[in-house]
Protein backbone atom coordinates (compact mmCIF):
# COMPACT_ATOMS: atom_id res chain seq x y z
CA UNK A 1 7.94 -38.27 -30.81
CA UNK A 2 10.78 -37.33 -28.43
CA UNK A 3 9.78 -34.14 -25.43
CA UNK A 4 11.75 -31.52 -27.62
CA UNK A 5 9.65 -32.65 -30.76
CA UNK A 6 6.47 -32.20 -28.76
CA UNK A 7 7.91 -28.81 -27.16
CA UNK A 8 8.42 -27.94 -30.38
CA UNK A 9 4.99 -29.21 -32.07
CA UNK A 10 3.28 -26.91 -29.03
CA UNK A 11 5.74 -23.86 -29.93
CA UNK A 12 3.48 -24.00 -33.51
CA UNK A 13 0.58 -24.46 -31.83
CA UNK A 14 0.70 -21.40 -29.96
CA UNK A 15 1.75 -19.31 -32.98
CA UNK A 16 -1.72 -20.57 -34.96
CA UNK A 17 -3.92 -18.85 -32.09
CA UNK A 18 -5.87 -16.26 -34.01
CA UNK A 19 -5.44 -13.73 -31.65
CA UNK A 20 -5.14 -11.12 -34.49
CA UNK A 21 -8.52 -11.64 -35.72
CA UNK A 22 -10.40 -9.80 -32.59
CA UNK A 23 -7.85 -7.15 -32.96
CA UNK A 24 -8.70 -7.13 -36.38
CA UNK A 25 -12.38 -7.28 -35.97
CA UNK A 26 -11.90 -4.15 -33.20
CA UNK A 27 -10.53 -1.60 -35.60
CA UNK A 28 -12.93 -2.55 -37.89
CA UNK A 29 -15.61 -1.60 -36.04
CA UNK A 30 -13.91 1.42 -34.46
CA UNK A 31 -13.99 2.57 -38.19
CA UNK A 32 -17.75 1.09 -38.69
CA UNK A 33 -18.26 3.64 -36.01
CA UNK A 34 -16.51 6.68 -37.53
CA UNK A 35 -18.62 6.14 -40.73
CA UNK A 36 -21.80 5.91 -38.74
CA UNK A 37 -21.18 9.34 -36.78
CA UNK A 38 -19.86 10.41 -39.78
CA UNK A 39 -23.74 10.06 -41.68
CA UNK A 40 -25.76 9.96 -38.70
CA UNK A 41 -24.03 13.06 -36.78
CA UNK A 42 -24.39 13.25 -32.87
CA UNK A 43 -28.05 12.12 -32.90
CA UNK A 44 -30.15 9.18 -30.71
CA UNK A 45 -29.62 6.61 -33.51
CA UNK A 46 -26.08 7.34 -33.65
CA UNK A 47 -25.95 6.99 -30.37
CA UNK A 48 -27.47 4.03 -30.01
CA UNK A 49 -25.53 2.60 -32.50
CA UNK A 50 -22.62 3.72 -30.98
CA UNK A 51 -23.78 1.98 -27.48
CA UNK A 52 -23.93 -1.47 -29.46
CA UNK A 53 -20.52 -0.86 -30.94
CA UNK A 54 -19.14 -0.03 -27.65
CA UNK A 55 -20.36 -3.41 -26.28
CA UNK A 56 -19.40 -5.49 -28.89
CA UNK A 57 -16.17 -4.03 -28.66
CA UNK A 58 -15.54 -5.32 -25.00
CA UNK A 59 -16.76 -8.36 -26.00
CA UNK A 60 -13.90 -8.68 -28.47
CA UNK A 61 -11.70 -7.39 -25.75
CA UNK A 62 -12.48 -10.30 -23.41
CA UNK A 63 -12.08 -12.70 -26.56
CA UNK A 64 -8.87 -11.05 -27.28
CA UNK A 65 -7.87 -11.70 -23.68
CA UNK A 66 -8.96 -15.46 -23.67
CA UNK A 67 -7.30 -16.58 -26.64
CA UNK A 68 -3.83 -14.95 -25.56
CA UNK A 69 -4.50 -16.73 -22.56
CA UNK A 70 -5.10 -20.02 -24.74
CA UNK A 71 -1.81 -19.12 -26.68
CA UNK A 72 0.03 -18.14 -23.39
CA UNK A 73 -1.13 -21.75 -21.62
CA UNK A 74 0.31 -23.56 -25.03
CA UNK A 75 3.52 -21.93 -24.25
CA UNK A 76 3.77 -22.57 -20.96
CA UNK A 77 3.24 -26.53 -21.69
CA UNK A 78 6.11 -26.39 -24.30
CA UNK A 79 8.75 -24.60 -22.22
CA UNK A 80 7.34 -27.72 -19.27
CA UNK A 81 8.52 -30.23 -21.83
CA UNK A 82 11.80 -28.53 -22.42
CA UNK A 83 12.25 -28.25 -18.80
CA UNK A 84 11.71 -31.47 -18.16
């Protein structure tokens, strides 16, 4: 496999990084949270709920952040190879 072919093999790579999924997983729970306000109303179990939604959405966040990092580093290896 010539530099270019493994440039490009990396290029692929990069693009099969799920970084959509957290995003994904993040509005899903934004709504999850809606609907739980929604029935519950502005009481202590809402709001408790609402803490562990909170959390797990910054725990997405950081995954978000890592795998564009991951897809970012793949990148960064295939424009190396073109460069030589």
């Amino acid at each position: 496999m010539t530099i270019q072919e493994q440039a490009q093999q990396l290029e692929l790579l990069a693009d099969q990084v799920p970084t959509g999924i957290a995003l994904a997983t993040k509005s899903d729970l934004e709504d999850l949270q809606a609907q739980v306000l929604g029935l519950l109303g502005e009481t202590s179990t809402a709001t408790s709920i609402q803490g562990a939604i909170q959390l797990a959405s910054q725990q997405i966040d950081e995954v978000a952040a890592a795998l564009e990092n991951v897809r970012l580093q793949i990148r960064d290896a295939a424009q190396h190879h073109l460069q030589g």
